[in-house]
N, C-alpha and C. Protein backbone atom coordinates (compact mmCIF):
# COMPACT_ATOMS: atom_id res chain seq x y z
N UNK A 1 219.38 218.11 31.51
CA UNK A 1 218.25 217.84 32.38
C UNK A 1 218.58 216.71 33.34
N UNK A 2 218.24 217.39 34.81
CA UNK A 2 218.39 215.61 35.38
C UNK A 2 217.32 214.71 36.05
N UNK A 3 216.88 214.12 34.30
CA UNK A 3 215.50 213.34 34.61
C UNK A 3 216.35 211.55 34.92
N UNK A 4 215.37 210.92 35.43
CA UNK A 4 215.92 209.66 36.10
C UNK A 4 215.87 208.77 34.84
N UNK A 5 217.03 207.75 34.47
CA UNK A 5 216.57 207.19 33.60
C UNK A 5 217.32 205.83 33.97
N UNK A 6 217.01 204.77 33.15
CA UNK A 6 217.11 203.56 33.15
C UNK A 6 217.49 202.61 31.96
N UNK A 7 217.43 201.01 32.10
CA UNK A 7 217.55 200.48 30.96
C UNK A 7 216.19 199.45 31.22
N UNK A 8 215.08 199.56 29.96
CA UNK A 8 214.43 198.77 29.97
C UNK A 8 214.80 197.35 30.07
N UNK A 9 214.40 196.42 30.99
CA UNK A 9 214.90 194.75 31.32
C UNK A 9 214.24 194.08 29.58
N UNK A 10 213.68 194.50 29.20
CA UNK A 10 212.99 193.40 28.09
C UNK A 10 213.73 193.94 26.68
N UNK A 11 214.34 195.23 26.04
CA UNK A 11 214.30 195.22 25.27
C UNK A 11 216.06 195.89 25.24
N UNK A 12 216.48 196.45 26.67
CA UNK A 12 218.08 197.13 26.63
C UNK A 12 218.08 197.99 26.27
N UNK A 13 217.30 199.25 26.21
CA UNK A 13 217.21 200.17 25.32
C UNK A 13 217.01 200.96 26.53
N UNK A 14 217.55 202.45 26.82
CA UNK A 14 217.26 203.84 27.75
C UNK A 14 215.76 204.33 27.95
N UNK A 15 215.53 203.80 28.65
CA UNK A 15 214.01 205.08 28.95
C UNK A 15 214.12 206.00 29.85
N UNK A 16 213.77 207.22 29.97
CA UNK A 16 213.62 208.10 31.10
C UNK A 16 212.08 208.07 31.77
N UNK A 17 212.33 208.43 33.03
CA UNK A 17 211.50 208.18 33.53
C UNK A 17 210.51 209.03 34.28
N UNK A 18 209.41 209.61 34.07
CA UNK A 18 208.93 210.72 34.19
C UNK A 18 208.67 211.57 35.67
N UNK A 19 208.58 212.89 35.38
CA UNK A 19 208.88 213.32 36.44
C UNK A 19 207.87 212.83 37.74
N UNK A 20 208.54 212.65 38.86
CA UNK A 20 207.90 212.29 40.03
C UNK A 20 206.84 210.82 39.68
N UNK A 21 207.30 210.32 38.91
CA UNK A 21 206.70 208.83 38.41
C UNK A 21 207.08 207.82 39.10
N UNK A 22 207.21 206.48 39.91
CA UNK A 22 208.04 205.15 39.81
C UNK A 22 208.18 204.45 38.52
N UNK A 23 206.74 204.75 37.59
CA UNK A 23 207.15 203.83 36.55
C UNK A 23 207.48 204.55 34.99
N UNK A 24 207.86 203.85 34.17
CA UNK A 24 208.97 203.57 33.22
C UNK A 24 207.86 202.91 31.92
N UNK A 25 207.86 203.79 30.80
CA UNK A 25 207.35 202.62 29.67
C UNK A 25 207.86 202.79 28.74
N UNK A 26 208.23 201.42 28.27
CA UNK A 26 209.50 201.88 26.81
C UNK A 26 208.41 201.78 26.08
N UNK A 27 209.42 203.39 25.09
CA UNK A 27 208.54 203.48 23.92
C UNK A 27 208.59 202.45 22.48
N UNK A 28 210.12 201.73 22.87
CA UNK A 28 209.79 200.66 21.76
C UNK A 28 208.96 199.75 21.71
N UNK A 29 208.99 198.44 23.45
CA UNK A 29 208.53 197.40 23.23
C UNK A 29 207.46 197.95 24.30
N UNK A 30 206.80 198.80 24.77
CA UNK A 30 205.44 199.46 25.30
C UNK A 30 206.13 198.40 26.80
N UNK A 31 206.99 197.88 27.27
CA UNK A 31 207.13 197.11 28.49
C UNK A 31 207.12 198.13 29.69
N UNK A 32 206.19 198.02 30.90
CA UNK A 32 205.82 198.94 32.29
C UNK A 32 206.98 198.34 33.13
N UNK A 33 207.78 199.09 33.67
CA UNK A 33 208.49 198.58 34.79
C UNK A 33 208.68 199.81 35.84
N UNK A 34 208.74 198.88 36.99
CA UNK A 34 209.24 200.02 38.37
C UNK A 34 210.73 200.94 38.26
N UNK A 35 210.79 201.79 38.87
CA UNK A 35 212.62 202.36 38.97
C UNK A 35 212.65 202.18 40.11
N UNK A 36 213.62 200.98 40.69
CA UNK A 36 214.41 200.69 41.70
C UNK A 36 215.13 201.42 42.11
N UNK A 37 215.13 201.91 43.58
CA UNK A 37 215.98 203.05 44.59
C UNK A 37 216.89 202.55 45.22
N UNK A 38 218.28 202.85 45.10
CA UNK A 38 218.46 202.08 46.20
C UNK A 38 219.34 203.11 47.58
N UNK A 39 218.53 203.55 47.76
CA UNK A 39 218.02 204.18 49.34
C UNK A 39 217.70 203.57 50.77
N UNK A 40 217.15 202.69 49.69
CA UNK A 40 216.60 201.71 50.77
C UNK A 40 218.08 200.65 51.66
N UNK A 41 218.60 199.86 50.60
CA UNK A 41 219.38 199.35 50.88
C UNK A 41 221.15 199.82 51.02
N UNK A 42 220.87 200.05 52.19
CA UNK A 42 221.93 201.02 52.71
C UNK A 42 223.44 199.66 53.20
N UNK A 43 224.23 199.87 52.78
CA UNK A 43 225.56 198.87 53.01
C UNK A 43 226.09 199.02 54.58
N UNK A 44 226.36 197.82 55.14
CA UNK A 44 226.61 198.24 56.62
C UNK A 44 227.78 198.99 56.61
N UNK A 45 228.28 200.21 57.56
CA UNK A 45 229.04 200.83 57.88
C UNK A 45 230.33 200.37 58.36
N UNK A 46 231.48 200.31 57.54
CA UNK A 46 232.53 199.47 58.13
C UNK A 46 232.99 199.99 59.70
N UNK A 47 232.50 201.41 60.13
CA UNK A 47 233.34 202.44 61.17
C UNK A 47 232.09 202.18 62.01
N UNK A 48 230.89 201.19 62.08
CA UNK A 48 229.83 201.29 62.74
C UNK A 48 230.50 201.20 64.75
N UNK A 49 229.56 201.81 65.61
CA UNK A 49 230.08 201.96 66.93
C UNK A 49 230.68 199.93 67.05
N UNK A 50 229.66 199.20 67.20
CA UNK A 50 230.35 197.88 67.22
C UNK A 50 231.52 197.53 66.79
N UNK A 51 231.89 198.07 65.34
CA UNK A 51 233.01 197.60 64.92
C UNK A 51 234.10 198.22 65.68
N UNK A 52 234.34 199.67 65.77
CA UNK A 52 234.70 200.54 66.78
C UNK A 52 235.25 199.66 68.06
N UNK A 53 233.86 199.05 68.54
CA UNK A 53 234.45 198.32 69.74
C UNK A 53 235.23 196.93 69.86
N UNK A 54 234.81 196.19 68.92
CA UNK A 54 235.51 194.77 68.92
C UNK A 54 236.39 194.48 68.28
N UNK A 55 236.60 195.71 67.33
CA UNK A 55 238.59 195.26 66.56
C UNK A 55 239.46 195.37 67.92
N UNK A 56 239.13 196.13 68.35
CA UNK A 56 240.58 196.25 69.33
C UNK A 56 240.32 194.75 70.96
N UNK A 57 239.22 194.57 70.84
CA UNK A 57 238.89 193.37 71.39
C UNK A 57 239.99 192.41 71.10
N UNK A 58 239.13 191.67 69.88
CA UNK A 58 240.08 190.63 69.18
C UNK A 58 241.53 191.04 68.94
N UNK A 59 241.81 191.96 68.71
CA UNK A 59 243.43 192.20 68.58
C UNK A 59 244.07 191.41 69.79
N UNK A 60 243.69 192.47 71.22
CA UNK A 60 243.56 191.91 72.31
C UNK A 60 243.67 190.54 72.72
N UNK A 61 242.30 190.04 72.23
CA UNK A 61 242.06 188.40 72.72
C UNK A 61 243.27 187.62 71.90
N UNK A 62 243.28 188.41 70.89
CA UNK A 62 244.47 187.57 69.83
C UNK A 62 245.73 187.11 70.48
N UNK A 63 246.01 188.62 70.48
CA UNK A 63 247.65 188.56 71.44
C UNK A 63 247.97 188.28 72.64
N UNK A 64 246.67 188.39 73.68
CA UNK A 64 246.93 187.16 74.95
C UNK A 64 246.91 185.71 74.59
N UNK A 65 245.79 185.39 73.87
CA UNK A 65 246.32 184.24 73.19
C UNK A 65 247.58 183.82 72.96
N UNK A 66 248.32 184.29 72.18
CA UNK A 66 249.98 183.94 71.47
C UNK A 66 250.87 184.67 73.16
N UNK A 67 250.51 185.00 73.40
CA UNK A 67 251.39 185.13 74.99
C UNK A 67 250.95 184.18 75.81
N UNK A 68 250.15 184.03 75.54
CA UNK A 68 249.85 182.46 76.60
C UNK A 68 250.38 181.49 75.96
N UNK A 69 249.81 180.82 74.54
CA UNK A 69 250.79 179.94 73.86
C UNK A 69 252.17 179.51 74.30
N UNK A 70 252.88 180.95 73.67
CA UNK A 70 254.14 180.99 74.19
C UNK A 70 254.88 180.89 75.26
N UNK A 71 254.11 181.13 76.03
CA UNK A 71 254.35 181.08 77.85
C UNK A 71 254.19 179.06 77.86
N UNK A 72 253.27 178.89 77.32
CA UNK A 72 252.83 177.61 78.02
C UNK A 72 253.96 176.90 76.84
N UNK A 73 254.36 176.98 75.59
CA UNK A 73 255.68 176.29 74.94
C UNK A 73 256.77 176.27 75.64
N UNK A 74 257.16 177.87 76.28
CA UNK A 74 258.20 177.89 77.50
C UNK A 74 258.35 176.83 78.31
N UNK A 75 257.46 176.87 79.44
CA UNK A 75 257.17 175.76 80.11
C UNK A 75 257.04 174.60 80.10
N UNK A 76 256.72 174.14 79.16
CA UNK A 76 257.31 172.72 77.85
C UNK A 76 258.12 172.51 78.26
N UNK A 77 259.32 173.75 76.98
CA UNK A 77 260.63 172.98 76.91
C UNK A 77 261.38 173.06 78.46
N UNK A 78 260.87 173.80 79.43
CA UNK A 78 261.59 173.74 80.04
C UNK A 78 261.24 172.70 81.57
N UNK A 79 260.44 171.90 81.05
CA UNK A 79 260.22 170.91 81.88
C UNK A 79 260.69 169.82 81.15
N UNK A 80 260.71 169.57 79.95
CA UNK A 80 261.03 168.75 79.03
C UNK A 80 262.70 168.47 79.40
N UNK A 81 263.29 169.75 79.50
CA UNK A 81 264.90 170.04 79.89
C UNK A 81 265.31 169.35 80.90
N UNK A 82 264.30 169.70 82.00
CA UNK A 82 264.88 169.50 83.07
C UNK A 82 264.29 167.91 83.62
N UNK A 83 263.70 167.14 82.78
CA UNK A 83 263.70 166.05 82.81
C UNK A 83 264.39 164.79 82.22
N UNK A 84 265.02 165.46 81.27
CA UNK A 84 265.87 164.86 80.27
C UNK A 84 267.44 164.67 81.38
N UNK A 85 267.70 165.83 82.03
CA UNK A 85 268.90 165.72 82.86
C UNK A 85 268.74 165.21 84.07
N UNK A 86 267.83 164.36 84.53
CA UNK A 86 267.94 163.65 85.41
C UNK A 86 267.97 161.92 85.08
């Protein structure tokens, strides 16, 4: 059968939970509780359109970054060089 079932919070013990019901009563310790869905709370989408758009952004921004860096270390040493020989 695939009836919904749970673990009572007060006593740890399985209750099922009746058909088309929210609530839950254990038959040991008579405790009423809700059955939590979680439908509701949906996990953000790692492939969402945003993400889609701004990995390849930052990759981007990344690696002009380190080409600029590098460009501007160039230019360093090579002013650094050519001041040293005069």
């Amino acid at each position: 059968m695939n009836e919904a079932r749970a673990i009572c919070p007060q006593c740890r013990r399985e209750v099922v939970f009746p058909a088309g019901s929210p609530l839950a009563k254990c038959p040991n310790c008579e405790f009423e509780f809700k059955r939590e869905t979680s439908q509701g709370a949906e996990k953000p989408n790692a492939n969402s359109d945003w993400n889609v758009l701004l990995k390849p952004l930052v990759k981007m921004t990344l690696v002009i970054a380190v080409i600029m860096l590098v460009g501007a270390a160039i230019v360093y040493a090579g002013c650094a060089a050519l001041l040293a020989t005069h």
